[in-house]
C-alpha atoms as a PDB file:
ATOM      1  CA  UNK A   1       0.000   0.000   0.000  1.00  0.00           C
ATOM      2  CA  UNK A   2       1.607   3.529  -0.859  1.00  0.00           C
ATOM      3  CA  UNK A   3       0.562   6.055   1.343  1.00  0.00           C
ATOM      4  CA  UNK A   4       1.058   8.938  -1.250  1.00  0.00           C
ATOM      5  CA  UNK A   5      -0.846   7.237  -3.772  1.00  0.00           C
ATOM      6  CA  UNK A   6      -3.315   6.219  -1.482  1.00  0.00           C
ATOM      7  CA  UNK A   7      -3.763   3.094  -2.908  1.00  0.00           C
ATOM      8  CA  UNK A   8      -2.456  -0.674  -3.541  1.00  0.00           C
ATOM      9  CA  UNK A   9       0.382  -1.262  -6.198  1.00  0.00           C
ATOM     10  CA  UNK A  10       1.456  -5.155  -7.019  1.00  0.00           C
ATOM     11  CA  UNK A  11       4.712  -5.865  -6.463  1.00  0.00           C
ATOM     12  CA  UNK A  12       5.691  -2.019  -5.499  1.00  0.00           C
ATOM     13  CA  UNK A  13       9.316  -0.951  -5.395  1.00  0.00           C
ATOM     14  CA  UNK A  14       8.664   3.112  -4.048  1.00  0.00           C
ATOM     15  CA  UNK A  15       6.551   6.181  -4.693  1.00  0.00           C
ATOM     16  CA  UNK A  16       8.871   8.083  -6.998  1.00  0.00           C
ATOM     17  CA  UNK A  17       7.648  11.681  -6.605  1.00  0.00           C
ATOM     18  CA  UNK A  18       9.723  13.103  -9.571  1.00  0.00           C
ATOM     19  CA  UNK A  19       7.243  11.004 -12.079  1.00  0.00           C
ATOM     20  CA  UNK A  20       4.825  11.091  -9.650  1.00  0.00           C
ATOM     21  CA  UNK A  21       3.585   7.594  -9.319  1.00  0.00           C
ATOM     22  CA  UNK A  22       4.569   4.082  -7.950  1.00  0.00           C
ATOM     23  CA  UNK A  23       6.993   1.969  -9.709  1.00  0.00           C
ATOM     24  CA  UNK A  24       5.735  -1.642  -9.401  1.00  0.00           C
ATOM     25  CA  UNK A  25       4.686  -4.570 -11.279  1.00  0.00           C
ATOM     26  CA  UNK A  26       2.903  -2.988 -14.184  1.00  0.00           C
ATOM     27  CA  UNK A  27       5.720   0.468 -15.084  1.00  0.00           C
ATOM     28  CA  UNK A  28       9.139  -1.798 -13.689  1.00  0.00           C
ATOM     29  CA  UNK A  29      10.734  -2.208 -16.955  1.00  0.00           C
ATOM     30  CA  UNK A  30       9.724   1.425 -18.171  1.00  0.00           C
ATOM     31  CA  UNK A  31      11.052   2.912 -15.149  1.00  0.00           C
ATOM     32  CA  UNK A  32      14.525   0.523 -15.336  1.00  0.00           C
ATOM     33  CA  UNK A  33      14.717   1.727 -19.153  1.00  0.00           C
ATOM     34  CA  UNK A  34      13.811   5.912 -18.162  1.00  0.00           C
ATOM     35  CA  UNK A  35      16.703   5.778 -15.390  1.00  0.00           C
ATOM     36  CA  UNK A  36      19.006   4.300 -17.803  1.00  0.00           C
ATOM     37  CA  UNK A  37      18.435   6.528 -21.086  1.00  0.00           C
ATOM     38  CA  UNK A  38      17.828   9.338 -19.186  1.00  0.00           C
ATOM     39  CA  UNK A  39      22.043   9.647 -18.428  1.00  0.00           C
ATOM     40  CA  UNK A  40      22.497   8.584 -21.615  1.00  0.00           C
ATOM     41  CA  UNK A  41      20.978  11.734 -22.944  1.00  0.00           C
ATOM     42  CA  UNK A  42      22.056  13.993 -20.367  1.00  0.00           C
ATOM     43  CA  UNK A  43      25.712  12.808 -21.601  1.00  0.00           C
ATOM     44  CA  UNK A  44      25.045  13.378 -25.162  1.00  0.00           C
ATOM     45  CA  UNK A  45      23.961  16.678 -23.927  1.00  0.00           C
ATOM     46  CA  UNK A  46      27.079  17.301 -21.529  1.00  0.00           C
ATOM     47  CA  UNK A  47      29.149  16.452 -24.877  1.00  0.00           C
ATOM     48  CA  UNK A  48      27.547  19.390 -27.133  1.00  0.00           C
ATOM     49  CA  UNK A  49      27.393  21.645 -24.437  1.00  0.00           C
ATOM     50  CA  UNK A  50      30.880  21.390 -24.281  1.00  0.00           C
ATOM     51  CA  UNK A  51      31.929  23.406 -26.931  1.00  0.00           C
ATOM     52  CA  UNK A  52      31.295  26.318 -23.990  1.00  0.00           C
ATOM     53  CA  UNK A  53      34.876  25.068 -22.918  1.00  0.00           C
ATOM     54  CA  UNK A  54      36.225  24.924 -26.203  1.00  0.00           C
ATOM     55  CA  UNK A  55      35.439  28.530 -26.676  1.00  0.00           C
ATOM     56  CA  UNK A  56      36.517  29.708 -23.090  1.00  0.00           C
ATOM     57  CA  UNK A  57      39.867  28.537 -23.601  1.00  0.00           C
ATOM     58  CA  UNK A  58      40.323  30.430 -27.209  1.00  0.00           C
ATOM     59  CA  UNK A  59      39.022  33.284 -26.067  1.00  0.00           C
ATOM     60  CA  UNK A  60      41.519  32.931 -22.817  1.00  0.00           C
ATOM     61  CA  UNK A  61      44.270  32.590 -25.537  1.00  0.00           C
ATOM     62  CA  UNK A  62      43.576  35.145 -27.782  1.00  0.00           C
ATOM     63  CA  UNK A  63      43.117  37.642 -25.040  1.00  0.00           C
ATOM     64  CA  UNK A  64      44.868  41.089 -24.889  1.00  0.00           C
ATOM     65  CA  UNK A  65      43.564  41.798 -21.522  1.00  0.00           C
ATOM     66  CA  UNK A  66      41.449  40.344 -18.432  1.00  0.00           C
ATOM     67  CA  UNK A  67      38.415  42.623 -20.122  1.00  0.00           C
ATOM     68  CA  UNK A  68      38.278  41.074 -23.312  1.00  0.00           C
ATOM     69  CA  UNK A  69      38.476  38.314 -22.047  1.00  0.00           C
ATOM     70  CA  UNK A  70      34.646  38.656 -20.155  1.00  0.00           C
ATOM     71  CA  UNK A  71      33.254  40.355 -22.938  1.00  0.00           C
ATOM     72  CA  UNK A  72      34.038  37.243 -25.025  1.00  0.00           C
ATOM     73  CA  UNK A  73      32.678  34.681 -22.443  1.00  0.00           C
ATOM     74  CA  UNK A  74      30.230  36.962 -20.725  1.00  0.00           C
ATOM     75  CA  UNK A  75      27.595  36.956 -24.251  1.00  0.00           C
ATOM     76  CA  UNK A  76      23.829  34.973 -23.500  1.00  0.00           C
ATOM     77  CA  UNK A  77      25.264  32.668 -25.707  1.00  0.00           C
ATOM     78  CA  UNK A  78      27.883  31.122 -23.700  1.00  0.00           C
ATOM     79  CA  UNK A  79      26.302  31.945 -19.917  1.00  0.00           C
ATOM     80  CA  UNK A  80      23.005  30.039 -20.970  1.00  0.00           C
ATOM     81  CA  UNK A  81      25.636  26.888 -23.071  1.00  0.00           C
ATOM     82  CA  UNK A  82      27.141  27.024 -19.532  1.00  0.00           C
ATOM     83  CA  UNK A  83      24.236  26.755 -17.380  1.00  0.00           C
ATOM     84  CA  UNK A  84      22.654  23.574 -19.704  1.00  0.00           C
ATOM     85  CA  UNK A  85      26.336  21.623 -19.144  1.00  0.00           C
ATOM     86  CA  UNK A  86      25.862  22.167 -15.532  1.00  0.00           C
ATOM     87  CA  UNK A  87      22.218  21.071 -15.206  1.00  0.00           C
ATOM     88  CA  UNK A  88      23.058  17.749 -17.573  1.00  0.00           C
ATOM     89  CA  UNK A  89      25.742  17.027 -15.707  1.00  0.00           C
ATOM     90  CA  UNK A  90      23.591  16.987 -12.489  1.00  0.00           C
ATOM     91  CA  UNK A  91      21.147  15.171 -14.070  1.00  0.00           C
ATOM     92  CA  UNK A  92      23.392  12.574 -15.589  1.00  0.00           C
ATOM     93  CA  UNK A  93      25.010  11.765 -12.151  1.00  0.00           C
ATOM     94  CA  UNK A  94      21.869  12.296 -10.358  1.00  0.00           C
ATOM     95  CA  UNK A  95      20.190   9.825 -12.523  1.00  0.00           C
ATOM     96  CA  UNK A  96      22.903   7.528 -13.730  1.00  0.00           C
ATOM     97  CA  UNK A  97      23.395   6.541  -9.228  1.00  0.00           C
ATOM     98  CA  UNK A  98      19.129   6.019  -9.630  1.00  0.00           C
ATOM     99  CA  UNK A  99      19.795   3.735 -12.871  1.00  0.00           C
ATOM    100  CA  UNK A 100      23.317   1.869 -10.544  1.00  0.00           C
ATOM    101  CA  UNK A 101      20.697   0.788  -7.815  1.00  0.00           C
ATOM    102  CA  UNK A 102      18.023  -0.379  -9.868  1.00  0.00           C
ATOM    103  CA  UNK A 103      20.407  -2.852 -11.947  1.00  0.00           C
ATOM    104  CA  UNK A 104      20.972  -4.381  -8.177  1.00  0.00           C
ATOM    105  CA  UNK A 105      16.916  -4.145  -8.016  1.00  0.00           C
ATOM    106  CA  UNK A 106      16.898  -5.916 -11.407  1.00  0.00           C
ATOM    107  CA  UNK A 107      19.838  -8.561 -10.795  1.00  0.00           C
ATOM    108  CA  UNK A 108      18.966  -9.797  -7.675  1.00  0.00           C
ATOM    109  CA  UNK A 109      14.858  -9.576  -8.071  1.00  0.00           C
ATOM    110  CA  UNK A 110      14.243  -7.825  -4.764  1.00  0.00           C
ATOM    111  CA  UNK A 111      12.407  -4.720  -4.946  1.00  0.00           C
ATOM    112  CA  UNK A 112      13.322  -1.450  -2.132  1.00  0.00           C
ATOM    113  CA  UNK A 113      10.912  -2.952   0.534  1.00  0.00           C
ATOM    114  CA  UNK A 114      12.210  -6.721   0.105  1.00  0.00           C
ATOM    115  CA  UNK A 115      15.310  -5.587   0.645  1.00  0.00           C
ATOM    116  CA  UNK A 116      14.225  -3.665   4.204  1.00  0.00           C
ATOM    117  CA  UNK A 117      12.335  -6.577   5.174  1.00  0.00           C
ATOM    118  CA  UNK A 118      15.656  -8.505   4.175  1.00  0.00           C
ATOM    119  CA  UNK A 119      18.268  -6.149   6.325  1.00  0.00           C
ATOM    120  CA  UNK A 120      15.300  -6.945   9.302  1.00  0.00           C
ATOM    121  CA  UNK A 121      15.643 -10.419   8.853  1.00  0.00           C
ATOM    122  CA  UNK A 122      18.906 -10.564   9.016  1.00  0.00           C
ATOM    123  CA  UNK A 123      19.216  -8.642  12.085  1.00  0.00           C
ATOM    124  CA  UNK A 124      16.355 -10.313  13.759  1.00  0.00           C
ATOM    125  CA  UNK A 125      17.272 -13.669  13.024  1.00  0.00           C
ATOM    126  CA  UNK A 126      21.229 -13.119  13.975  1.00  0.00           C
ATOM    127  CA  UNK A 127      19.946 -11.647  17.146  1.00  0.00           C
ATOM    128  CA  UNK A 128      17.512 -14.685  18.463  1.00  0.00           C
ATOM    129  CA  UNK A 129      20.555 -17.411  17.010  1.00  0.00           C
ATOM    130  CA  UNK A 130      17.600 -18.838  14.175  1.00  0.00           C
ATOM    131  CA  UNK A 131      18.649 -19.666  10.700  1.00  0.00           C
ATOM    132  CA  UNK A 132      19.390 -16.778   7.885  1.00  0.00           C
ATOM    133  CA  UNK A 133      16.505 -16.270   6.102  1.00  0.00           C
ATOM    134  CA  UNK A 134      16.596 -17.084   2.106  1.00  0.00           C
ATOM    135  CA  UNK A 135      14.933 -14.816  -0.517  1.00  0.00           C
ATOM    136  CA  UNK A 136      12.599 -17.033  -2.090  1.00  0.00           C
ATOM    137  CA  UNK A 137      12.391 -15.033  -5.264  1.00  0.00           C
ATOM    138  CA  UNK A 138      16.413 -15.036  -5.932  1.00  0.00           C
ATOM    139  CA  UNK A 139      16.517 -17.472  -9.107  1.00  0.00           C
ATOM    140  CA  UNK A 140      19.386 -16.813 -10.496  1.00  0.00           C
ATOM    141  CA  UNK A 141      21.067 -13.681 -12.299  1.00  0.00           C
ATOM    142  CA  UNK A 142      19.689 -14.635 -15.788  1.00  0.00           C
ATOM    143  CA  UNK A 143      16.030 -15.602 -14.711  1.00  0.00           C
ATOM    144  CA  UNK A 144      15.967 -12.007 -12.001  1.00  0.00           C
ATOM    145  CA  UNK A 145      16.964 -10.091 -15.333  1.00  0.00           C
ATOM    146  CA  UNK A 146      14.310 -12.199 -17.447  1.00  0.00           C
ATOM    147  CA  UNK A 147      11.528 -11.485 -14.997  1.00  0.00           C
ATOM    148  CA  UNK A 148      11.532  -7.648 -15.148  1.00  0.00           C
ATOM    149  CA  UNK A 149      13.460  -6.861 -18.469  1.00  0.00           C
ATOM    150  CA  UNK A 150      12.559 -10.397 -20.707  1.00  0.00           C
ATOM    151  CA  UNK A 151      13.930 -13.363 -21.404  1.00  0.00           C
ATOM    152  CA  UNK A 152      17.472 -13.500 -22.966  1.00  0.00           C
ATOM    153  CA  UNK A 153      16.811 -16.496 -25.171  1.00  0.00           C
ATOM    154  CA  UNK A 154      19.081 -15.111 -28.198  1.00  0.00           C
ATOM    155  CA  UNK A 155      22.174 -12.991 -28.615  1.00  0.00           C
ATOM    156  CA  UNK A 156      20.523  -9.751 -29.860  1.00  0.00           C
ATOM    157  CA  UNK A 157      17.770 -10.381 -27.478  1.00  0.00           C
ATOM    158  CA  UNK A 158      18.684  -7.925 -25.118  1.00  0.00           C
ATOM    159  CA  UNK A 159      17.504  -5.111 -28.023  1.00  0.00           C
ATOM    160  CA  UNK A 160      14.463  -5.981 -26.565  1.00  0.00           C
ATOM    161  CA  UNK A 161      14.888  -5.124 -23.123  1.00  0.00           C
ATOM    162  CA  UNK A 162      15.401  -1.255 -24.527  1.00  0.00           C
ATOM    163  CA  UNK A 163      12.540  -1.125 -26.896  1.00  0.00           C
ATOM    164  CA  UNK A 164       9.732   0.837 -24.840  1.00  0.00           C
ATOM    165  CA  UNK A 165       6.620   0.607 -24.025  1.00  0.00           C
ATOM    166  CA  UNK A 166       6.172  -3.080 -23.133  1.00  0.00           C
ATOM    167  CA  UNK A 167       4.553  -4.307 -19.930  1.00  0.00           C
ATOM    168  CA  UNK A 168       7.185  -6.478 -17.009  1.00  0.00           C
ATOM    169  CA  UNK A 169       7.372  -9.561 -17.854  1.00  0.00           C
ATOM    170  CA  UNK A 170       6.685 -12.442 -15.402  1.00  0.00           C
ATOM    171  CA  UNK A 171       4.283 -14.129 -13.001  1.00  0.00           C
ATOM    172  CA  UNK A 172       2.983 -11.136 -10.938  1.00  0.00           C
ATOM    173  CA  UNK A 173       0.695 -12.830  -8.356  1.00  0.00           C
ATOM    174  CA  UNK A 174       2.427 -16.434  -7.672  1.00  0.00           C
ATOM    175  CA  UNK A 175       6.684 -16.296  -9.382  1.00  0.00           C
ATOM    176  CA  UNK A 176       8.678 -18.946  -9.086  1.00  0.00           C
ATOM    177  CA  UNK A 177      10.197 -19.541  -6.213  1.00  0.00           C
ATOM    178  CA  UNK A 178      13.850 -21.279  -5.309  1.00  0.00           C
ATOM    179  CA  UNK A 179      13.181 -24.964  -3.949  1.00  0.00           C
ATOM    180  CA  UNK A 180      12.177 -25.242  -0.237  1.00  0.00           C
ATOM    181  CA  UNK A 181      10.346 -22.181  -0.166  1.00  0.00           C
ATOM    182  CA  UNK A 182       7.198 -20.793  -0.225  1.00  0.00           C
ATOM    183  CA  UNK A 183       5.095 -17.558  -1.401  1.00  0.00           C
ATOM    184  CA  UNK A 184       4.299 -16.692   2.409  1.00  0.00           C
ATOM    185  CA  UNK A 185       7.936 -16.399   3.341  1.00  0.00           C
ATOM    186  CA  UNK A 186       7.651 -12.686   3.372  1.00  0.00           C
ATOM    187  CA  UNK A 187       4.995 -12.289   5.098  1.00  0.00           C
ATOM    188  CA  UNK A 188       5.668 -14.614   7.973  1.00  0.00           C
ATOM    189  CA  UNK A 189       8.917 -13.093   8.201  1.00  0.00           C
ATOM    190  CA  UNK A 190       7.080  -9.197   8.453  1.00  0.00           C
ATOM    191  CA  UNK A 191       4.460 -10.739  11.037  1.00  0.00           C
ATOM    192  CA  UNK A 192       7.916 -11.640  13.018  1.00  0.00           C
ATOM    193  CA  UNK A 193       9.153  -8.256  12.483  1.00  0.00           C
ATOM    194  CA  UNK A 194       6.174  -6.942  13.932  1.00  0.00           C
ATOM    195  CA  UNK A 195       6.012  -8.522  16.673  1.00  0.00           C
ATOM    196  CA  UNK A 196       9.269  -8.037  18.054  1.00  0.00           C
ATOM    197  CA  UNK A 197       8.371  -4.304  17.581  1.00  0.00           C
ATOM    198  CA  UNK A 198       5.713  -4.632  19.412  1.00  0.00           C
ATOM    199  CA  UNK A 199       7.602  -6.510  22.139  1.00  0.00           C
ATOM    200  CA  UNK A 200       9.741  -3.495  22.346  1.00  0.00           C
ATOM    201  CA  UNK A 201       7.113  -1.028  22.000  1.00  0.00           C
ATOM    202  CA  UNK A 202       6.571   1.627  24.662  1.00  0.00           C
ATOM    203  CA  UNK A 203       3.264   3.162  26.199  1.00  0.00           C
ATOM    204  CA  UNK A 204       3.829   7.210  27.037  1.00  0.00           C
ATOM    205  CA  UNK A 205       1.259   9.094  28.351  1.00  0.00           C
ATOM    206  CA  UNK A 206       1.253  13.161  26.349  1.00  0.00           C
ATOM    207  CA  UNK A 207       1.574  15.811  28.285  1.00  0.00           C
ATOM    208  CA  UNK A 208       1.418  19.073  25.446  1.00  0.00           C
ATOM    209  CA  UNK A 209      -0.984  19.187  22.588  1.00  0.00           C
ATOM    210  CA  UNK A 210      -0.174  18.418  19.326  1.00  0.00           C
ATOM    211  CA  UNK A 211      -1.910  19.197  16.031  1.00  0.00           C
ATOM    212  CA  UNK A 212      -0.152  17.311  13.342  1.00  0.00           C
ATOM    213  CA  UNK A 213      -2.432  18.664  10.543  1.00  0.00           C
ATOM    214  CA  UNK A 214      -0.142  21.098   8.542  1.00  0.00           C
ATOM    215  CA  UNK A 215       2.128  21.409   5.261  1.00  0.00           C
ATOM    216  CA  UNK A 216       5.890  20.594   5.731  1.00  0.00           C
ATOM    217  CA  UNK A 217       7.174  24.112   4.654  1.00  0.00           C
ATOM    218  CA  UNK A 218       9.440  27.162   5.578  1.00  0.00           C
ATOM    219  CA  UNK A 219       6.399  28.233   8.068  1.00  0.00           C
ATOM    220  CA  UNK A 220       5.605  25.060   9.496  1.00  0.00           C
ATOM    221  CA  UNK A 221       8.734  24.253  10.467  1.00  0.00           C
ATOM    222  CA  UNK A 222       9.675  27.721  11.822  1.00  0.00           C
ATOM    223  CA  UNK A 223       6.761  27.303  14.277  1.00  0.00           C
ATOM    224  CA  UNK A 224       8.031  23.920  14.809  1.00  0.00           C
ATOM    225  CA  UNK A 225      11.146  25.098  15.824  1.00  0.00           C
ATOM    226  CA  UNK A 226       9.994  27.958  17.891  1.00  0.00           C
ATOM    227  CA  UNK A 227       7.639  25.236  19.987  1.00  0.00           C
ATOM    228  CA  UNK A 228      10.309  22.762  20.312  1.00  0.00           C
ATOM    229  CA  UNK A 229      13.759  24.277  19.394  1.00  0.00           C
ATOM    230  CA  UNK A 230      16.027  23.684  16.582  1.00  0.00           C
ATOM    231  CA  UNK A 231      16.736  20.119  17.235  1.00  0.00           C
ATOM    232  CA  UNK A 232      12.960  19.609  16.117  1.00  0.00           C
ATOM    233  CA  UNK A 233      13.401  21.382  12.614  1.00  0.00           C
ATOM    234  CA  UNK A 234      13.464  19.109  10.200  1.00  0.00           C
ATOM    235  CA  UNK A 235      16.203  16.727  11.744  1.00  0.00           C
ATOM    236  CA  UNK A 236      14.609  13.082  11.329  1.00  0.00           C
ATOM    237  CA  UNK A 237      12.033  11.036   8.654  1.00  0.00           C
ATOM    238  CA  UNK A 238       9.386  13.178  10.096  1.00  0.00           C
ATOM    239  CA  UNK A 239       9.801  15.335   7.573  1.00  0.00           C
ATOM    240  CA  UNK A 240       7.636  14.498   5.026  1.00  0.00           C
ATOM    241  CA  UNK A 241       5.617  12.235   7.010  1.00  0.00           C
ATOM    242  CA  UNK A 242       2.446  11.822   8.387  1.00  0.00           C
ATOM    243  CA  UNK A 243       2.305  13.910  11.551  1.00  0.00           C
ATOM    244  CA  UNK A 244       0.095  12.706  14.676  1.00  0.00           C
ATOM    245  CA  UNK A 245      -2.339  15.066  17.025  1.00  0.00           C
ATOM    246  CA  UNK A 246      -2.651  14.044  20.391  1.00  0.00           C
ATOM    247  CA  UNK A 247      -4.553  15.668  23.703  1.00  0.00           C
ATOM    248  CA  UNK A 248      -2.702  15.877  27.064  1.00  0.00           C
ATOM    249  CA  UNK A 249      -3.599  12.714  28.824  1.00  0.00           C
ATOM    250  CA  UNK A 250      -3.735  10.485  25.851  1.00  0.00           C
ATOM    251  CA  UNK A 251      -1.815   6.875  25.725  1.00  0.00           C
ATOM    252  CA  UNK A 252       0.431   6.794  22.981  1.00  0.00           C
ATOM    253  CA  UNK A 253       2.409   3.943  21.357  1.00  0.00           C
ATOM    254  CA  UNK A 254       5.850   4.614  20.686  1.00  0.00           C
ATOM    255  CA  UNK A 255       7.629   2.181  18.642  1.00  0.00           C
ATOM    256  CA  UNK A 256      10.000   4.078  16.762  1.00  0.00           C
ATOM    257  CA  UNK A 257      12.300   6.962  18.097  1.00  0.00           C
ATOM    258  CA  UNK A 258      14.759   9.413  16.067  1.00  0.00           C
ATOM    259  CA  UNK A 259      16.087  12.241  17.867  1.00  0.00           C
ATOM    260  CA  UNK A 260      13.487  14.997  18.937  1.00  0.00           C
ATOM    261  CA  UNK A 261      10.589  12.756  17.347  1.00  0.00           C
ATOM    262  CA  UNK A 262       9.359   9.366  18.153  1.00  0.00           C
ATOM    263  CA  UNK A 263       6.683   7.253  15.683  1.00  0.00           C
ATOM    264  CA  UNK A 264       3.836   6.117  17.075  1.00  0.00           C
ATOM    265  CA  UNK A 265      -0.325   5.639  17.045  1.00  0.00           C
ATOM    266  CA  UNK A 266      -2.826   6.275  20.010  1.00  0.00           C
ATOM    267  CA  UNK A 267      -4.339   3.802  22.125  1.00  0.00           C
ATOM    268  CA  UNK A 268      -7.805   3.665  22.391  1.00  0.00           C
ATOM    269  CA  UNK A 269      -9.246   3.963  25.767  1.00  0.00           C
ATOM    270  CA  UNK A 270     -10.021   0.946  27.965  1.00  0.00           C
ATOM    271  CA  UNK A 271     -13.301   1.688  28.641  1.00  0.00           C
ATOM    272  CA  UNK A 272     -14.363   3.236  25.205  1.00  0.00           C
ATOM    273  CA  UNK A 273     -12.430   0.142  23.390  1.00  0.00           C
ATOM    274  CA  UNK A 274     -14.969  -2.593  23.630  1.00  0.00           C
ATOM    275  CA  UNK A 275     -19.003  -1.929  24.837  1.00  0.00           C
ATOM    276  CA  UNK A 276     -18.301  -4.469  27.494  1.00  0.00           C
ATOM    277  CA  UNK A 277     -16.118  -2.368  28.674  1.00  0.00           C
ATOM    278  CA  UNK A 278     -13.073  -5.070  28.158  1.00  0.00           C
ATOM    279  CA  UNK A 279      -9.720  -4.115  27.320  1.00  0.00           C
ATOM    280  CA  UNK A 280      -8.567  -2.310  23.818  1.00  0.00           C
ATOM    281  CA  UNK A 281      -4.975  -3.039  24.520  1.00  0.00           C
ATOM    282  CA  UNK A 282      -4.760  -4.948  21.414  1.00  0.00           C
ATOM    283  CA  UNK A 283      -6.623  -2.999  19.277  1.00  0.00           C
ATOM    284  CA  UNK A 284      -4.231  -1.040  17.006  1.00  0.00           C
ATOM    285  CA  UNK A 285      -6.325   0.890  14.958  1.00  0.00           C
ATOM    286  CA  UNK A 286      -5.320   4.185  14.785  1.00  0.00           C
ATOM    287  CA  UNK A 287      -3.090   6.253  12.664  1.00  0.00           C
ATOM    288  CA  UNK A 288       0.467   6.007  12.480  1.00  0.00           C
ATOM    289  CA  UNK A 289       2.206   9.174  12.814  1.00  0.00           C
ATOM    290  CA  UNK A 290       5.128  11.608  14.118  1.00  0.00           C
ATOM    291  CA  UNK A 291       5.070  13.891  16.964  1.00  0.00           C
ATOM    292  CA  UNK A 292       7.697  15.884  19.296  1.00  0.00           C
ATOM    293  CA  UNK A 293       9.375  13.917  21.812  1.00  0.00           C
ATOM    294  CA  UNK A 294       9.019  16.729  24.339  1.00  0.00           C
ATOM    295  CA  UNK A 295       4.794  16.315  24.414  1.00  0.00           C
ATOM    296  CA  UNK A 296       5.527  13.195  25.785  1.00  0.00           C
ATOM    297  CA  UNK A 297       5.821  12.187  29.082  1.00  0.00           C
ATOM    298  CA  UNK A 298       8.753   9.998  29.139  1.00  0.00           C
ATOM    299  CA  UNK A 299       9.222   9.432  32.548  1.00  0.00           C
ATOM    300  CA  UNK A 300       5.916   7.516  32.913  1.00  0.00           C
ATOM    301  CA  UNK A 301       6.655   5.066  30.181  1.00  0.00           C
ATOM    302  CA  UNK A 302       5.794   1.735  30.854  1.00  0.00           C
ATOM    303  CA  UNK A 303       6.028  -1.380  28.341  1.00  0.00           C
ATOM    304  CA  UNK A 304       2.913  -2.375  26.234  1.00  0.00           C
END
């Protein structure tokens, strides 16, 4: 589930806010082929742009003084052939590290959020002395590059893999898998993860209001920062993120912590939680969301 998109995406990689939309199952090739020819222009650009040089260093040569030398170089000509090199060159680098990654994405078959729940398991699993857990979608380097770009079945096949606008190849809902495992892996292994979070979870009573309704810009975070000081501004993943409000006196669950902010959802009262008036302890329905450290009331804390 993407929370920007506010909806589901199969087999989703990230939100990608520059194309604004989720790369998954259906745009994975496109997006593997934009981040690629994308440098590739940029350094075709960077190469005719060039000529700005070229015609710096004559004019540098061929100069009587310092003055001719500006008037030759300061023209719209060369200031605007100067500002394109330096854009395409951002771009190309910017870009061409995007397009690095995703041949790792594409190699070994495991998508951004896989490869969290991987680094998790790893630690998790290390930690409690159980077995390393084993990527059930890894088949190989020639059938991880087959399932998002095509099958490389002849030698000029891979002229396929940059003609565009074809759909990812591959079993979306149930891929092969690598023997001894199954399609649930995953998920039993995030059901793991959660609970241990859980485990280590922490219940905090709040002791300021917060209203985490607002726009993360120059003026929010200026009143952010006069509220809480400058540690608060902008320091951790709040930025960005959803925000939570809370009411002095209300039980929060803190799960998460990251300087001057700590990540967490509201506990529903134990009388309001069930109408006969049993416990709501493990009910975890409400948002998920950031708030100040300093509205909390750390010293109360007490495990959940």
């Amino acid at each position: 589930h993407c929370s920007s998109c506010g909806r589901c995406v199969l087999n989703m990689d990230h939100h990608c806010p520059w194309t604004n939309t989720c790369v998954g199952q259906s745009n994975m090739k496109s997006f593997v082929q934009f981040v690629h020819f994308v440098p590739i222009a940029t350094l075709h650009s960077v190469a005719v742009h060039s000529e700005m040089l070229v015609v710096m260093v004559y004019a540098w040569n061929r100069r009587s003084s310092f003055q001719d030398f500006l008037r030759a170089v300061l023209q719209a000509r060369i200031m605007l052939a100067a500002l394109g090199w330096v854009v395409a060159l951002a771009v190309m680098l910017l870009v061409g590290t995007l397009a690095y990654e995703m041949q790792h994405t594409v190699i070994t078959n495991v998508n951004m959020i896989e490869e969290l729940i991987i680094e998790k398991a790893e630690t998790r699993r290390r930690h409690r002395g159980e077995r390393k857990f084993v990527y059930p979608y890894d088949l190989g380097r020639k059938q991880n590059v087959a399932s998002v770009l095509g099958p490389g079945s002849c030698p000029i096949s891979w002229l396929l893999w940059l003609r565009p606008g074809l759909r990812t190849p591959g079993e979306p809902v149930w891929p092969d898998l690598q023997d001894g495992c199954g399609h649930f892996d995953l998920s039993t292994e995030q059901i793991a993860q959660k609970v241990q979070k859980l485990q280590r979870s922490m219940i905090i009573p709040a002791k300021e209001e917060f209203e985490g309704e607002g726009t993360c810009c120059c003026s929010y975070w200026f009143w952010i920062g006069c509220r809480f000081g400058c540690g608060a501004v902008c320091g951790c993943e709040a930025c960005g993120e959803n925000k939570l409000s809370v009411k002095v006196g209300d039980a929060v669950l803190v799960n998460r912590l990251d300087g001057d902010w700590v990540c967490g959802r509201i506990l529903p009262d134990r009388e309001d939680a069930d109408g006969d008036g049993k416990s709501g302890r493990g009910r975890l329905e409400g948002p998920l969301g950031w708030l100040p450290t300093q509205c909390l009331q750390t010293e109360e804390s007490k495990p959940f």
